[in-house]
Protein backbone atom coordinates (compact mmCIF):
# COMPACT_ATOMS: atom_id res chain seq x y z
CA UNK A 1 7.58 30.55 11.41
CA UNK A 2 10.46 29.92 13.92
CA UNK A 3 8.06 32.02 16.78
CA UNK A 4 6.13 28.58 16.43
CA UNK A 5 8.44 26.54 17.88
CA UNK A 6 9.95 28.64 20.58
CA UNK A 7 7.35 30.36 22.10
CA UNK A 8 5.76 28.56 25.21
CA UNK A 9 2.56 27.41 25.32
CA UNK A 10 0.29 28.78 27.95
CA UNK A 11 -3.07 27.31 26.52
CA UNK A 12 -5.73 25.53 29.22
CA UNK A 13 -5.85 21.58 28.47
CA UNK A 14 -9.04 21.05 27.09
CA UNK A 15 -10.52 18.08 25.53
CA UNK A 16 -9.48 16.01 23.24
CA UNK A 17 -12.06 16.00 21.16
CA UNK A 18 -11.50 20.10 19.91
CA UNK A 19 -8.18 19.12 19.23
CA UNK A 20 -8.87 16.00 16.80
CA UNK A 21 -12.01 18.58 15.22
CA UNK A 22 -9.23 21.13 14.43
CA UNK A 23 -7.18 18.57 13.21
CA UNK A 24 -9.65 17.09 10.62
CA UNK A 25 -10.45 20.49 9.71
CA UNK A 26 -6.91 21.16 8.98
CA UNK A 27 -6.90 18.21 6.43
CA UNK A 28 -5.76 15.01 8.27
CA UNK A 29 -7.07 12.15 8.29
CA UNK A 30 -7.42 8.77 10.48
CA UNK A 31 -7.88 10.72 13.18
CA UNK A 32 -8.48 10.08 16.91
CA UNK A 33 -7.71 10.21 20.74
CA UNK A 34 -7.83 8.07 23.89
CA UNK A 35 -6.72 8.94 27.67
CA UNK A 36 -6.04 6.97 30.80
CA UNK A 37 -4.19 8.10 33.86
CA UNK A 38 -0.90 8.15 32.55
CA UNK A 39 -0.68 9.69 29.38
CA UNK A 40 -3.20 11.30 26.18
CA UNK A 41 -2.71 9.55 22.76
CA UNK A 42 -3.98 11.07 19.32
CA UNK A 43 -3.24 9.47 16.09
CA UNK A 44 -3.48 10.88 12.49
CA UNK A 45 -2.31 10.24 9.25
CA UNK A 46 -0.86 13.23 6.66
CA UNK A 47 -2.48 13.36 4.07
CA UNK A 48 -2.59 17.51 3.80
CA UNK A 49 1.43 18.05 3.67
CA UNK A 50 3.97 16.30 1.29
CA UNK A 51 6.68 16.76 3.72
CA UNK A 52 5.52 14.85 6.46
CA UNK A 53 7.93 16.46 9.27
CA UNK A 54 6.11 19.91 7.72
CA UNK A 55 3.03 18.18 8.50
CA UNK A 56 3.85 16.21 11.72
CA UNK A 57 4.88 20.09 12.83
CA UNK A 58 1.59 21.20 12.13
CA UNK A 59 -0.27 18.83 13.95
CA UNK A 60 1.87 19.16 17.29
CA UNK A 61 1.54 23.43 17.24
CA UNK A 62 -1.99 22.47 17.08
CA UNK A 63 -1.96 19.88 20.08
CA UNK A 64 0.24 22.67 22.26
CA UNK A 65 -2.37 25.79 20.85
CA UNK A 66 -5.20 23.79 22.60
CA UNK A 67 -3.85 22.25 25.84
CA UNK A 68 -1.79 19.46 26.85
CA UNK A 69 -2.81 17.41 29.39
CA UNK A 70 -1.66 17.80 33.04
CA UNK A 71 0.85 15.74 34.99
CA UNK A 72 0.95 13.26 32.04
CA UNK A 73 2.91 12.34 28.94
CA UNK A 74 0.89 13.06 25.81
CA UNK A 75 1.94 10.98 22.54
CA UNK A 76 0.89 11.25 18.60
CA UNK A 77 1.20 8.35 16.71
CA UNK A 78 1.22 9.21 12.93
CA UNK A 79 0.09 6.32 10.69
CA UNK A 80 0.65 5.55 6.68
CA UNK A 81 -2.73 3.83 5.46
CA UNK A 82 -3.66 3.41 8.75
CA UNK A 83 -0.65 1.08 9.51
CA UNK A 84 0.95 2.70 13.11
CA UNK A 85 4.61 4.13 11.92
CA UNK A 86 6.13 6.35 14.03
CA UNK A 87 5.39 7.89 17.50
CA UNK A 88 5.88 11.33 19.51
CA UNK A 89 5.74 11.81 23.09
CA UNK A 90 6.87 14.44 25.54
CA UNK A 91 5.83 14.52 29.36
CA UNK A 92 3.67 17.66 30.40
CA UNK A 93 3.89 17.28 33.63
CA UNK A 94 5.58 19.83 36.24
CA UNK A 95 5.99 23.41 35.14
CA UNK A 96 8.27 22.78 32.28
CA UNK A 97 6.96 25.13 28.98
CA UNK A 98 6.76 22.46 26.41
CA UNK A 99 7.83 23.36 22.94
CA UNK A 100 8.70 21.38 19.57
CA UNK A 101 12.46 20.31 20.70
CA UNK A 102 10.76 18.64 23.90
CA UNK A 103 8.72 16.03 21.59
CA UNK A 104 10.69 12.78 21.33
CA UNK A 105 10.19 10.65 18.06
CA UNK A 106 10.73 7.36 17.51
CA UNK A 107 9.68 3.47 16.15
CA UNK A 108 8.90 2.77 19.49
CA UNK A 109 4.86 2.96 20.65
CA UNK A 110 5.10 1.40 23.81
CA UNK A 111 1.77 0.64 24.89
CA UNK A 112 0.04 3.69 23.36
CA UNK A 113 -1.16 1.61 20.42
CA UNK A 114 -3.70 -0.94 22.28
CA UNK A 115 -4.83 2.40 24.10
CA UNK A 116 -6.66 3.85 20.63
CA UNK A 117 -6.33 1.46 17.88
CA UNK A 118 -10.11 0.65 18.93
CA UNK A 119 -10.97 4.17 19.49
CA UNK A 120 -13.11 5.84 16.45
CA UNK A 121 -11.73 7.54 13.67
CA UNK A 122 -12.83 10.99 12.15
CA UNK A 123 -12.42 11.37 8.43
CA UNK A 124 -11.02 7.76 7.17
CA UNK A 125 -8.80 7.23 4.38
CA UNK A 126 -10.74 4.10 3.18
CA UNK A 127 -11.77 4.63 -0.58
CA UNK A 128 -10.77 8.05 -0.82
CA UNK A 129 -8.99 8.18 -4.86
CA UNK A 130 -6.20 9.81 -5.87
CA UNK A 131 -4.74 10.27 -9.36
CA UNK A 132 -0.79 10.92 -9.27
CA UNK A 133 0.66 11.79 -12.53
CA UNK A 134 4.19 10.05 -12.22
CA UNK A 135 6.44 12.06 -14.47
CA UNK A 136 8.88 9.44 -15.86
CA UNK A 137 12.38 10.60 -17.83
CA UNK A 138 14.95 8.01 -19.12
CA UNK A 139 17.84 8.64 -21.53
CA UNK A 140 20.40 5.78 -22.91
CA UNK A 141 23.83 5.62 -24.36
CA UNK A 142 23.69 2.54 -26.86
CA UNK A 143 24.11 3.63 -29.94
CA UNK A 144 27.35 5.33 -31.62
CA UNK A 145 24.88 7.62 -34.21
CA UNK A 146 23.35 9.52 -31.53
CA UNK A 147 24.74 10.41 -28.08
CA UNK A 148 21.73 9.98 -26.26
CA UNK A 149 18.01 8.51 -26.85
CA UNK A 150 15.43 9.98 -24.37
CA UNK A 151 11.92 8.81 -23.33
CA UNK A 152 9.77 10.88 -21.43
CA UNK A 153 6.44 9.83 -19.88
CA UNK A 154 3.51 10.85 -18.01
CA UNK A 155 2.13 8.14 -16.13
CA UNK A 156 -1.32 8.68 -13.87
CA UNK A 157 -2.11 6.49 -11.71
CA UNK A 158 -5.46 5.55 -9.55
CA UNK A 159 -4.71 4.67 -5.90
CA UNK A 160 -6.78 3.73 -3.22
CA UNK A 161 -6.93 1.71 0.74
CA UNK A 162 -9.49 -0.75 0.70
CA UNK A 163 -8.48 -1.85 4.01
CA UNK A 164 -6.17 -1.03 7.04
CA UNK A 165 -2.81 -1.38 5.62
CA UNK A 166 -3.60 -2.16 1.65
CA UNK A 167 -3.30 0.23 -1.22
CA UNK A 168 -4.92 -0.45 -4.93
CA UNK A 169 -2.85 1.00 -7.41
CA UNK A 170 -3.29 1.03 -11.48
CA UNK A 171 -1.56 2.91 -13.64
CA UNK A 172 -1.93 4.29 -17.49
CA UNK A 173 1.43 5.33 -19.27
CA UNK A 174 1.11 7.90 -22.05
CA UNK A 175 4.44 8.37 -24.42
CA UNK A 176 5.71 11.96 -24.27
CA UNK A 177 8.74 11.66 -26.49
CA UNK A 178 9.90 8.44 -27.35
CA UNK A 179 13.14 7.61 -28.82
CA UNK A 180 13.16 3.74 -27.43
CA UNK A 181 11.87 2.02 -30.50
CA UNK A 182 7.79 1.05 -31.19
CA UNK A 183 6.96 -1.03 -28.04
CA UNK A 184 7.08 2.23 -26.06
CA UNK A 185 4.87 4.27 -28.56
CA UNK A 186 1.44 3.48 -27.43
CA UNK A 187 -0.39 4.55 -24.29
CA UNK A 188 -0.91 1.29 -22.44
CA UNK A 189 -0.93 0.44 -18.98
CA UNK A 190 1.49 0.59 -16.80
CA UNK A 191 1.58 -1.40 -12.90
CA UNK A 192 -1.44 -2.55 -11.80
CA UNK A 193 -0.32 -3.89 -7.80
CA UNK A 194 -2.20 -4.42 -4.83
CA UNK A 195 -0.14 -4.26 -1.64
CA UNK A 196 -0.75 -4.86 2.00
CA UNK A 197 1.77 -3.65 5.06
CA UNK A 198 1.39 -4.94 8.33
CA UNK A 199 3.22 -3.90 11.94
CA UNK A 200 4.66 -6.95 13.26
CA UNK A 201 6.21 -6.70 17.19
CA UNK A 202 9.58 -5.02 17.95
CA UNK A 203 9.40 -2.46 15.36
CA UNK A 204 8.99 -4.88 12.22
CA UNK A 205 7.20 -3.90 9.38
CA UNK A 206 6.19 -6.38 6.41
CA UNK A 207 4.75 -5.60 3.21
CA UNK A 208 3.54 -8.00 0.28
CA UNK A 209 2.89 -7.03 -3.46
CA UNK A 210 1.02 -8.77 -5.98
CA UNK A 211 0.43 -7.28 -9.87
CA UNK A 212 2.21 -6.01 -12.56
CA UNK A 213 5.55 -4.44 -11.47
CA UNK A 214 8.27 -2.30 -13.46
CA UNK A 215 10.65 -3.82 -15.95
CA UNK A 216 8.40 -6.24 -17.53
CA UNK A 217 7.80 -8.44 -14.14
CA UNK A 218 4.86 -9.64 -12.83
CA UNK A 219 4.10 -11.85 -9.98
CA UNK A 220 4.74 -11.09 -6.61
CA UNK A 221 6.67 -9.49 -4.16
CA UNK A 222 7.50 -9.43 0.10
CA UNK A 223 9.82 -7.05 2.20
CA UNK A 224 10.37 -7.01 5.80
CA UNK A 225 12.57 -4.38 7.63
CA UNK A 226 13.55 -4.32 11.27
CA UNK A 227 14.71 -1.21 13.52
CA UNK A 228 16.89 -1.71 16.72
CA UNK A 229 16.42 -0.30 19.68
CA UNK A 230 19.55 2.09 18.59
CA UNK A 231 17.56 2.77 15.33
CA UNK A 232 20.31 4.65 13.73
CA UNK A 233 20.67 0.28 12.73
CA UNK A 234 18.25 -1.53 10.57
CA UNK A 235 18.06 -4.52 8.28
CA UNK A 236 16.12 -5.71 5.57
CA UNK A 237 14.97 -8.71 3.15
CA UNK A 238 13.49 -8.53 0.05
CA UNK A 239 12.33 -12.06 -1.67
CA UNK A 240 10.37 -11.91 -4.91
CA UNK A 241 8.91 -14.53 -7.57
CA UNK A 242 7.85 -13.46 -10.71
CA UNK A 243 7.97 -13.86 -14.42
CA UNK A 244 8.05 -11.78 -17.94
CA UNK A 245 5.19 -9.81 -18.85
CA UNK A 246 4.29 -6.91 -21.08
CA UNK A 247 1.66 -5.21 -22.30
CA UNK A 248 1.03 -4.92 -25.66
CA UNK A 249 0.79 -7.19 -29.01
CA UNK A 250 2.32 -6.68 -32.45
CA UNK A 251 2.41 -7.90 -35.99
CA UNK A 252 4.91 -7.21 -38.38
CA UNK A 253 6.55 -3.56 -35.97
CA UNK A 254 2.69 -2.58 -35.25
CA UNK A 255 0.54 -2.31 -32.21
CA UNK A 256 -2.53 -4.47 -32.66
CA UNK A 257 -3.56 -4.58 -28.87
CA UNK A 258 -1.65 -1.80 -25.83
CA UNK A 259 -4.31 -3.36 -23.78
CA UNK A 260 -3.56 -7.12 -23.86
CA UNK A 261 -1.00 -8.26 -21.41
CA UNK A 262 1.38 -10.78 -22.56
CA UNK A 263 3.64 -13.11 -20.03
CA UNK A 264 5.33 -16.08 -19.74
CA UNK A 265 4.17 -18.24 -16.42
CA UNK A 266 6.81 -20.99 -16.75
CA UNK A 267 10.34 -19.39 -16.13
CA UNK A 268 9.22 -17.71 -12.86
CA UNK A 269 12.31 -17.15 -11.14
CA UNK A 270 13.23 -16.14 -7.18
CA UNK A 271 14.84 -13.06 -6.55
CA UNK A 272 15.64 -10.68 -3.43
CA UNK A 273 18.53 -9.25 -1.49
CA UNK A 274 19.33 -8.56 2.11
CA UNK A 275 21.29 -6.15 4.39
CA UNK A 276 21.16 -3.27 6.73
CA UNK A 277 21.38 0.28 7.28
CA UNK A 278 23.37 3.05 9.19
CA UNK A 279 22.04 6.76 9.67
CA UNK A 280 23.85 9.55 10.81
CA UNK A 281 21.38 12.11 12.16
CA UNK A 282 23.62 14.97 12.47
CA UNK A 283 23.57 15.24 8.77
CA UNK A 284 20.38 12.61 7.58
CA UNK A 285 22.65 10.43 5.66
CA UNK A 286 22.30 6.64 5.25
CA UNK A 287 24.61 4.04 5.01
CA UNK A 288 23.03 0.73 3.53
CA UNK A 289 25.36 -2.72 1.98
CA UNK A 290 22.85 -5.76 0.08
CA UNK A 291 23.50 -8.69 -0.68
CA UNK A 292 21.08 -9.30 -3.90
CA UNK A 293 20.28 -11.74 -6.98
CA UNK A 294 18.68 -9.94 -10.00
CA UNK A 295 16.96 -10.88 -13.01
CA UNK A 296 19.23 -13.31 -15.17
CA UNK A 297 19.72 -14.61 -11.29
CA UNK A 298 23.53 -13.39 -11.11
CA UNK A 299 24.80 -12.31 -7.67
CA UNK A 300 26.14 -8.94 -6.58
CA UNK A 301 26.76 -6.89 -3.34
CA UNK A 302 25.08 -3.14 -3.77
CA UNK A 303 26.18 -0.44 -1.40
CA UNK A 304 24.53 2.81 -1.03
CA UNK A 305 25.08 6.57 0.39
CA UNK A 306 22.15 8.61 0.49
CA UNK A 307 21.91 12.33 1.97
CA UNK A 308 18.30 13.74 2.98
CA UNK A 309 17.39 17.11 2.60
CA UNK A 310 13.89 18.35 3.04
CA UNK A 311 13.20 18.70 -0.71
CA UNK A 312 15.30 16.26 -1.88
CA UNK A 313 17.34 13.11 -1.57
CA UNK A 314 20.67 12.18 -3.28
CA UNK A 315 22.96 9.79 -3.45
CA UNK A 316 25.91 7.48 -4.91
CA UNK A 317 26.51 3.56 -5.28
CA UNK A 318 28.49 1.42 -6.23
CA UNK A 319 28.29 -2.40 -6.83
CA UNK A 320 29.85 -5.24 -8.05
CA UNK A 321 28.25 -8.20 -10.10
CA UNK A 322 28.65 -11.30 -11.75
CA UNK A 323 29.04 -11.99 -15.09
CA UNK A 324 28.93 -8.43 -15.83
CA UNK A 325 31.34 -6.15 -17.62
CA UNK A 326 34.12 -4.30 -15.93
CA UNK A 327 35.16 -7.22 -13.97
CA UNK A 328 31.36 -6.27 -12.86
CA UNK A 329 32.16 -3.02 -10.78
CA UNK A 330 29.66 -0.66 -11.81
CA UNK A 331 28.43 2.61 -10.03
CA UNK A 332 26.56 6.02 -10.53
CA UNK A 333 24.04 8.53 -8.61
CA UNK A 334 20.49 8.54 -7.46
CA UNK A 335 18.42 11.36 -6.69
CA UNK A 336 15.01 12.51 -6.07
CA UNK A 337 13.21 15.90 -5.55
CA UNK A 338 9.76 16.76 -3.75
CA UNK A 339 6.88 18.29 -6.21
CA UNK A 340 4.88 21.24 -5.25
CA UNK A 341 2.68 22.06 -4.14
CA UNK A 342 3.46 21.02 -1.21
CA UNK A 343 0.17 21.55 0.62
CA UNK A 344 -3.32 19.98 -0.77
CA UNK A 345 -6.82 18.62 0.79
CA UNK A 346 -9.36 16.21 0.26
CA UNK A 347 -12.74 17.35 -0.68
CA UNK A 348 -14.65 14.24 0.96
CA UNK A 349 -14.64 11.49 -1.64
CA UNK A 350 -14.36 13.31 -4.75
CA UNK A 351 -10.93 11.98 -6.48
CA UNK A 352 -7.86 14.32 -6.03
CA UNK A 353 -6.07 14.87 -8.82
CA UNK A 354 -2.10 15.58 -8.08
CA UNK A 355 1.35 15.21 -9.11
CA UNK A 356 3.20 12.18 -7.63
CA UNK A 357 5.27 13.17 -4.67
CA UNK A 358 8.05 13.20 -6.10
CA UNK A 359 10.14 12.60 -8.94
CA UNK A 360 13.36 11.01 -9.46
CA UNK A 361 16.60 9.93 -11.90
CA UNK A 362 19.23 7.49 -10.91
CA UNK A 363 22.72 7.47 -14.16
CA UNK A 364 24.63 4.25 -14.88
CA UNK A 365 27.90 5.13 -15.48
CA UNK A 366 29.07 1.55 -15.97
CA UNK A 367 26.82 2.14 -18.99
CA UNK A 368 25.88 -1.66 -17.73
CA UNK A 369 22.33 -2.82 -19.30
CA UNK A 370 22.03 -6.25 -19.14
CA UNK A 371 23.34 -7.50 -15.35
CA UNK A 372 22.27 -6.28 -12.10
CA UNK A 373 19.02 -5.30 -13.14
CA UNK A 374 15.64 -5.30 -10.64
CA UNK A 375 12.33 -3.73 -11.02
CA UNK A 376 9.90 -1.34 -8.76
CA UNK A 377 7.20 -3.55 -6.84
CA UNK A 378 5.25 0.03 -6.45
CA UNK A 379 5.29 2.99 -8.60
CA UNK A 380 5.84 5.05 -5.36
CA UNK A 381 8.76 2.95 -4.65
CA UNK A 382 11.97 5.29 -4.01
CA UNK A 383 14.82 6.37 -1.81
CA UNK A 384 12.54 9.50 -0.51
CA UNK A 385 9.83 7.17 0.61
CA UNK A 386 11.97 4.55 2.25
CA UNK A 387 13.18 7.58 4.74
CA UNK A 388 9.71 9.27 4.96
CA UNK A 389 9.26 7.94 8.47
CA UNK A 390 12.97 7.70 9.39
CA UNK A 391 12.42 9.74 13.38
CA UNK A 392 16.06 10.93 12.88
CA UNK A 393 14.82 12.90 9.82
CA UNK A 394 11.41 13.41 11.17
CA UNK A 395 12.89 15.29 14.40
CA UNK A 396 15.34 17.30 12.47
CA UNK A 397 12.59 18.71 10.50
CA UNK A 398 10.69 19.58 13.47
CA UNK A 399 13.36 21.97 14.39
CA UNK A 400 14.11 23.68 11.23
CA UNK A 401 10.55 25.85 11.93
């Protein structure tokens, strides 16, 4: 594997079009090409590898196998439901052998974009199904009879782009073990969202939620993150407005209805938070300090430490909140880990059926249950997928073939 990325490339440039063919055939999707004097663009998006610096790898062997262009710089720009993300460019020109550590990533697509966002596609996303089975494990210290009650859950879920940008998702949860009490013994559904992410200039990117969210919310939901130019710095908002909701209906401790989704549309309240980031790419750890409101609308400041690894993320925190106990210092870990197998295809439009992409557990120590509580506006929401396009961690992964 590490021959790949050392050895020069002596392969003819050839057309672009063998190179996107070889690249559909190798599972991407979204993908395309478009050339003017100064430089060769392709775009994709990975949807064959779970690590996407794995897959990103893949795609840029493939590029060097069949050619790069001559005395110009070629760039891939990967995409995430066809939403431009991240870019990778190296010049070809002069005699220079060009291997993996000569590809530059970054936030940054220059004018590459309005070169082949018009260009067409081979092998779209659009209304290609998946079913992930989230695997979902909880465990509480409340009670002084037992030392710990445990809930564990399978939770599939249907997602699908209907459009550049938007993703469907609805989601069934089916009780494993559950030690929570009867409202969490029936299979009943779980979020049902529908979210849209757009690329706004200067390497903003915007996303907006409506649906059925985690912990019993519903309404709906807008982030917005910005990178600088140094984009070891970013920032990020968060402002939400939503209400109680669950599913399910009960008479006297009994489920009458899982199906029927009860909430309450007068006591919607605002909440959010907003701060920035720090990453060190020497040894892909992040850095982030929020300013938030939570649920019972009490303030707190949240920071965060996060290490990436290629199969896994952890990380501590610590925070401090209002009204909550402790003089409202709380703290704890977060972690989450990448599930095999960690290479899969698309069969045209017949569904694929998967595990989630990965699976995580964050531990309370404060033992705090009532303040400085949020929810998830996406199932896939999660400290793995917030770095998943990070060009720090991209880049190192790129070398570690």
């Amino acid at each position: 594997m590490l021959l790949v990325a050392v050895l020069p490339v002596f392969a003819a440039a050839q057309s672009g079009e063998d190179t996107v063919d070889e690249l559909v055939r190798m599972g991407f999707e979204n993908v395309g090409w478009a050339e003017d004097e100064e430089e060769r663009v392709y775009v994709l998006e990975n949807t064959a590898y779970r690590i996407d610096g794995i897959g990103i790898g893949k795609a840029i062997d493939l590029i060097q196998k069949y050619g790069l262009p001559q005395d110009k710089v070629c760039r891939l720009i990967v995409l995430n439901n066809n939403v431009p993300m991240i870019s990778l460019c190296c010049n070809a020109g002069g005699d220079k052998e060009i291997t993996r550590h000569d590809w530059n990533v970054s936030y940054d697509l220059g004018d590459s974009w309005e070169l082949v966002k018009g260009e067409k596609r081979q092998n779209s996303s659009l209304y290609k199904v998946d079913f992930l089975v989230y695997p979902s494990f909880s465990f509480k210290n409340v009670r002084l009879s037992v030392m710990y009650e445990f809930q564990i859950n399978a939770s599939p879920a249907m997602e699908v782009s209907l459009w550049r940008g938007s993703k469907l998702s609805a989601q069934l949860v089916i009780p494993i073990l559950n030690q929570y009490g009867y409202l969490y013994d029936e299979v009943r559904p779980g979020m049902i969202t529908l979210s849209q992410t757009v690329r706004l200039p200067y390497n903003t990117f915007l996303t907006g939620t409506v649906g059925i969210f985690s912990n019993e919310r519903w309404g709906a939901d807008m982030k917005v993150e910005h990178f600088f130019k140094n984009e070891r710095f970013s920032v990020d908002a968060r402002v939400s407005y939503t209400g109680w909701g669950r599913w399910g209906e009960w008479e006297r401790g009994k489920s009458i209805n899982a199906f029927r989704f009860g909430y309450d549309k007068h006591n919607m309240i605002f909440t959010g938070s907003i701060g920035g980031s720090y990453y060190i790419p020497k040894y892909n750890l992040q850095f982030s300090l929020h300013g938030e409101k939570y649920l019972l609308e009490e303030l707190g400041i949240r920071f965060d430490m996060i290490r990436h690894f290629r199969y896994c993320s952890i990380g501590f925190y610590g925070m401090k909140v209002e009204d909550a106990g402790n003089d409202g210092y709380n703290a704890g870990f977060r972690f989450q880990v990448t599930l095999p197998p960690y290479k899969y295809k698309r069969r045209g439009y017949v569904p694929r059926v998967q595990l989630s992409r990965n699976v995580g557990l964050s531990y309370n120590a404060g033992n705090e249950f009532i303040y400085g509580k949020g929810f998830k506006a996406q199932a896939s929401d999660n400290i793995s997928e917030e770095n998943r396009f990070n060009p720090y961690y991209i880049k190192s992964e790129l070398l570690k073939f």
